[in-house]
Protein backbone atom coordinates (compact mmCIF):
# COMPACT_ATOMS: atom_id res chain seq x y z
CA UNK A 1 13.72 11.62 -51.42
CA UNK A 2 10.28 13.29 -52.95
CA UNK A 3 7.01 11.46 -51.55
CA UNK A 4 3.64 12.45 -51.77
CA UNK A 5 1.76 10.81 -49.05
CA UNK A 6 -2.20 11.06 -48.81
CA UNK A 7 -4.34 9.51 -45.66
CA UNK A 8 -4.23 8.13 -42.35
CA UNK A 9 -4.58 4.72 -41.67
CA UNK A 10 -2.12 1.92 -40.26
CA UNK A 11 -2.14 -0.04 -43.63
CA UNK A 12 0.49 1.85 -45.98
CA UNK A 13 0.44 1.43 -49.72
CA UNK A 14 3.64 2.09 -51.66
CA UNK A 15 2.34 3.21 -55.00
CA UNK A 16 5.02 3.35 -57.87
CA UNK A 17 4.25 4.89 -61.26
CA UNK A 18 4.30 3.71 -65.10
CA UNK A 19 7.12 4.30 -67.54
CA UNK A 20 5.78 7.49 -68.68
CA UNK A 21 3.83 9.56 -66.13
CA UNK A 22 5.73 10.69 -62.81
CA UNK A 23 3.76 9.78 -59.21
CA UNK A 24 1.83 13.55 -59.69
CA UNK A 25 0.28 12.60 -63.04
CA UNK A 26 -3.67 13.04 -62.96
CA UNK A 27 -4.40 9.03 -62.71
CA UNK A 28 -1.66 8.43 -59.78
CA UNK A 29 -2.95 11.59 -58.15
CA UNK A 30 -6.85 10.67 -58.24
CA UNK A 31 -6.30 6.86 -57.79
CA UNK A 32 -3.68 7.98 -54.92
CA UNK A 33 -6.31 9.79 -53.46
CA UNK A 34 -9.12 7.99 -53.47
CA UNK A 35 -7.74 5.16 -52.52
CA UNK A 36 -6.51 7.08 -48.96
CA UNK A 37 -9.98 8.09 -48.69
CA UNK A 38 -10.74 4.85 -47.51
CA UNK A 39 -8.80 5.34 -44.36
CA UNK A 40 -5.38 4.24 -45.69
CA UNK A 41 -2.03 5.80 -45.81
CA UNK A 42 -0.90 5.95 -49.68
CA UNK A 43 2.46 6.77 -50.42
CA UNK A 44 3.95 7.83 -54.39
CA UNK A 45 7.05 8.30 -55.28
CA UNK A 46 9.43 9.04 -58.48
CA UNK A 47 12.00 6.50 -59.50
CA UNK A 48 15.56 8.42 -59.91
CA UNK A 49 15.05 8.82 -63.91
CA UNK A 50 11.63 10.28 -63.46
CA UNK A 51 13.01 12.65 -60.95
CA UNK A 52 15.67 13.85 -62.77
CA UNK A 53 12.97 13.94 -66.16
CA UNK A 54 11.11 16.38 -63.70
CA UNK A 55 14.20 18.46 -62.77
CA UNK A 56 15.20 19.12 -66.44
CA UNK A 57 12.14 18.86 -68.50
CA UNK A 58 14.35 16.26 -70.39
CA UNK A 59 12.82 13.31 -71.39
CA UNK A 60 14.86 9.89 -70.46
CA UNK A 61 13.82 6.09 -70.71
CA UNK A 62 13.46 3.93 -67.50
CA UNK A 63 16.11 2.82 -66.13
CA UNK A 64 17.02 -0.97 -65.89
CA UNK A 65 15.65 -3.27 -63.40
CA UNK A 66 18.39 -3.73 -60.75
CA UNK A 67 18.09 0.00 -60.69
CA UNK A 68 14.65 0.32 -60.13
CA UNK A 69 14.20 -2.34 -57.73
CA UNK A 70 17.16 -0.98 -55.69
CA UNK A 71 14.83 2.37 -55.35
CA UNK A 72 11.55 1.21 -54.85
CA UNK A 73 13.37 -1.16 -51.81
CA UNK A 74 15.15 1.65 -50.57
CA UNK A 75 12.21 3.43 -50.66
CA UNK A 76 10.06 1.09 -48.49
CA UNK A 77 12.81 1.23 -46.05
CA UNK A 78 13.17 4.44 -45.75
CA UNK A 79 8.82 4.60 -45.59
CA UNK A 80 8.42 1.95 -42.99
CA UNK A 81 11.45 3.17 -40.22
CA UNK A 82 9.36 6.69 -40.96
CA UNK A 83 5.58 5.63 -40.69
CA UNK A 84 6.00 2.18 -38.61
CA UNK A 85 3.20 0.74 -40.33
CA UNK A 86 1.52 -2.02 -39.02
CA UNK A 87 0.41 -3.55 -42.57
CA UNK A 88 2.08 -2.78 -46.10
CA UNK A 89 0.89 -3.39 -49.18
CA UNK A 90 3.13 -2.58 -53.00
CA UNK A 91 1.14 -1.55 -55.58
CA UNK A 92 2.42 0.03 -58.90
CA UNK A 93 0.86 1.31 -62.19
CA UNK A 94 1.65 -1.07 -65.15
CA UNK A 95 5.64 -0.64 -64.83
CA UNK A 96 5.66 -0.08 -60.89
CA UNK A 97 3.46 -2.98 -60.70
CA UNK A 98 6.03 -5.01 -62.39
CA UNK A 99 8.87 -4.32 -60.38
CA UNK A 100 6.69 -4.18 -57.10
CA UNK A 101 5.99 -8.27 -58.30
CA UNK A 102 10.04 -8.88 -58.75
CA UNK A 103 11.07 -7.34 -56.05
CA UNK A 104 8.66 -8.90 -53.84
CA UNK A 105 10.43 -12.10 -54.76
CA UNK A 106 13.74 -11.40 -52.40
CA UNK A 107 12.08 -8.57 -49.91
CA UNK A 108 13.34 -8.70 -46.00
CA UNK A 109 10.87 -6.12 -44.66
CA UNK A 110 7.51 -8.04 -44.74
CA UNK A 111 4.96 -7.20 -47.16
CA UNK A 112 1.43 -8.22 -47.01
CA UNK A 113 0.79 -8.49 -51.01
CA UNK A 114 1.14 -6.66 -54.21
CA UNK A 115 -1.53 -4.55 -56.39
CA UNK A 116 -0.57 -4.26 -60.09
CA UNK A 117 -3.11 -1.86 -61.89
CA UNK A 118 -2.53 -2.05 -65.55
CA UNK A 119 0.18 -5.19 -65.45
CA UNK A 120 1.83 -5.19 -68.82
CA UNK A 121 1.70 -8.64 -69.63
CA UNK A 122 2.86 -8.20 -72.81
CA UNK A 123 6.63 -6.07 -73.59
CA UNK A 124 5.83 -3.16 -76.07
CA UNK A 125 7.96 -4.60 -78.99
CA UNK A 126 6.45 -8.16 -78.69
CA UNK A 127 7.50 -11.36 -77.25
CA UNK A 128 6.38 -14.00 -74.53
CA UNK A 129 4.56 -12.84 -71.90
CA UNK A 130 6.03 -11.30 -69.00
CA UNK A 131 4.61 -14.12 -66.51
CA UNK A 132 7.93 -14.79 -64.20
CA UNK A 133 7.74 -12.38 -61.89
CA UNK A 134 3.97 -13.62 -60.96
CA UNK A 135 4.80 -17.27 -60.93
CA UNK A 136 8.02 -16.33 -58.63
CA UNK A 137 6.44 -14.05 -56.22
CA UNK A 138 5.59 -16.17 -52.51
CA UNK A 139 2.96 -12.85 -52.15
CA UNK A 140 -0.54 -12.81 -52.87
CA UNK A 141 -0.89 -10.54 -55.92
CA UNK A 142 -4.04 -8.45 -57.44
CA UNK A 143 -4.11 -7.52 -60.51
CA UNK A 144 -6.56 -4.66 -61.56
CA UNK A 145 -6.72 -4.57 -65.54
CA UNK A 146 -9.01 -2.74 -67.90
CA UNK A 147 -10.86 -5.18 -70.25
CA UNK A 148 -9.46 -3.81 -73.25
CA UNK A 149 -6.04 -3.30 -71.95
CA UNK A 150 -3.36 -3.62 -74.76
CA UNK A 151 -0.96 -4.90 -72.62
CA UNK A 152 -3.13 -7.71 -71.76
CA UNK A 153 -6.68 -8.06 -72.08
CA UNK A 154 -9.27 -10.57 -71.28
CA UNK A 155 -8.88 -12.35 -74.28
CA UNK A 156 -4.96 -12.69 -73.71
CA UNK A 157 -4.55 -13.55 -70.45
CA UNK A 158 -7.48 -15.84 -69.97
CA UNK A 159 -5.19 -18.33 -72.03
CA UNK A 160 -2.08 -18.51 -69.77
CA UNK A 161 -2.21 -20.29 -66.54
CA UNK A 162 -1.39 -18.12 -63.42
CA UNK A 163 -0.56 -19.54 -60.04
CA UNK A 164 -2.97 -19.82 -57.49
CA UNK A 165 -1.90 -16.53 -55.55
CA UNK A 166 -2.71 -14.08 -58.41
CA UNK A 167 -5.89 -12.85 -58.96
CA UNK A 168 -6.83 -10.50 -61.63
CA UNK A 169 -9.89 -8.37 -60.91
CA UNK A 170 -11.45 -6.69 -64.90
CA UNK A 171 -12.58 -3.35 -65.34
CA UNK A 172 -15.47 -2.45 -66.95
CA UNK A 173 -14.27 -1.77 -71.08
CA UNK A 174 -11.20 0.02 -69.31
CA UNK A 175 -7.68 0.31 -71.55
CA UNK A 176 -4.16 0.07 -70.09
CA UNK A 177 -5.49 3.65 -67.64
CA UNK A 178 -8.65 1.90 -66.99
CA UNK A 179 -10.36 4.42 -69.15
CA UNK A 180 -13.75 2.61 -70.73
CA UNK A 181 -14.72 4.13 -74.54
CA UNK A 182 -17.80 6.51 -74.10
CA UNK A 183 -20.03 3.85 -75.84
CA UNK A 184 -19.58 1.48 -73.51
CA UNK A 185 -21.93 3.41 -71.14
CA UNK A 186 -19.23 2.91 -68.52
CA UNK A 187 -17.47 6.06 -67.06
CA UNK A 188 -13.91 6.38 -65.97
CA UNK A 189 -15.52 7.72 -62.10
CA UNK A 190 -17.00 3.96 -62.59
CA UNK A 191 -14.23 2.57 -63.46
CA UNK A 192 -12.05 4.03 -60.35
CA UNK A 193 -14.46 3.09 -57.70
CA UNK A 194 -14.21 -0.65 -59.27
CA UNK A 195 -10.65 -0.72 -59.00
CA UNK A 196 -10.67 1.04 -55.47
CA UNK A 197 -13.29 -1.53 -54.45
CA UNK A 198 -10.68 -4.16 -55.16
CA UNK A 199 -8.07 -3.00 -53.45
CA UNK A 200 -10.47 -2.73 -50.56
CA UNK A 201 -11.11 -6.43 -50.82
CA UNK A 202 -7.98 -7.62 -51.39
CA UNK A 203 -6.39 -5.39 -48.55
CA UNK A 204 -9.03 -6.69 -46.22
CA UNK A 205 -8.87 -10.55 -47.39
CA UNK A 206 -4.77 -10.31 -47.18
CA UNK A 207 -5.04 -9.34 -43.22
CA UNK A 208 -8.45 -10.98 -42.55
């Protein structure tokens, strides 16, 4: 199984990727990294489809969800019995995040709570929003999301109630990569150190 594992620290994060970009992409890789700097062990990884995209330069969908959630559990498994971790935390990019917050539902190896940067609230071709897996999680859940993200933004998800152990923490005029428009006078170096400063927070408050 590929990993890519960045820092030291007794707190792991298992970071899972979006839909489109594999764990190496230039926002998993700086996020990844910055986030270890802070004296925490950060682990990426490719689900099987992205892996094989990787292997042939062909370009294939996600697979479905018992699929994924199969990996990224196997995955932790196989991550924990290797790094005995006292602490773990799931965190996932917009599609990662999602099936960090399902699978988080029926886990057996104890998690201390999920980070969802870029949750997409809302599927690509329309429809209700994709609140279930937040209202059926028994974890405390943060949810980093840029202001403007199309996938949910402030004006969106302000008007749906979310239970009590989801918090959602807004970045500066940041889109779905929490990239803020050069107008805004915000940078995306800004925007990073936000989100990291979150996970800090949360991370701390979820072991306090």
């Amino acid at each position: 199984m590929n990993l890519i594992v960045n820092g030291e620290g007794d707190t792991l994060v298992l970071f899972a990727h979006g839909a489109g970009a594999a764990m190496d992409s230039d926002f998993m890789q700086e996020f990844a990294e910055t986030l270890a700097s802070k004296n925490y062990k950060v682990v990426r990884f490719n689900f099987a489809y992205m892996q094989a995209n990787k292997g042939d330069g062909k370009k294939r969908p996600p697979e479905r969800m018992p699929r994924l959630l199969a990996h990224f559990e196997n995955t932790l498994k196989q991550v924990v019995e290797e790094h005995q971790p006292k602490r773990v935390f799931l965190m996932g990019k917009s599609m990662g995040g999602r099936v960090a917050a399902i699978l988080s539902k029926t886990l057996e190896i104890p998690v201390q709570g999920i980070i969802c940067v870029g949750y997409p609230f809302i599927p690509i071709k329309g429809g209700n929003p994709r609140l279930e897996p937040l209202e059926e999680s028994l974890h405390p859940i943060c949810i980093i999301q840029g202001e403007r993200d199309r996938f949910g933004n402030t004006q969106q998800v302000t008007e749906w109630s979310l239970p009590d152990n989801v918090a959602i923490k807004w970045v500066n005029d940041g889109d779905h990569s929490l990239q803020p428009r050069k107008m805004s006078g915000y940078t995306w170096e800004q925007n990073l150190a936000q989100a990291i400063d979150y996970c800090e927070q949360f991370i701390g408050e979820s072991h306090a």
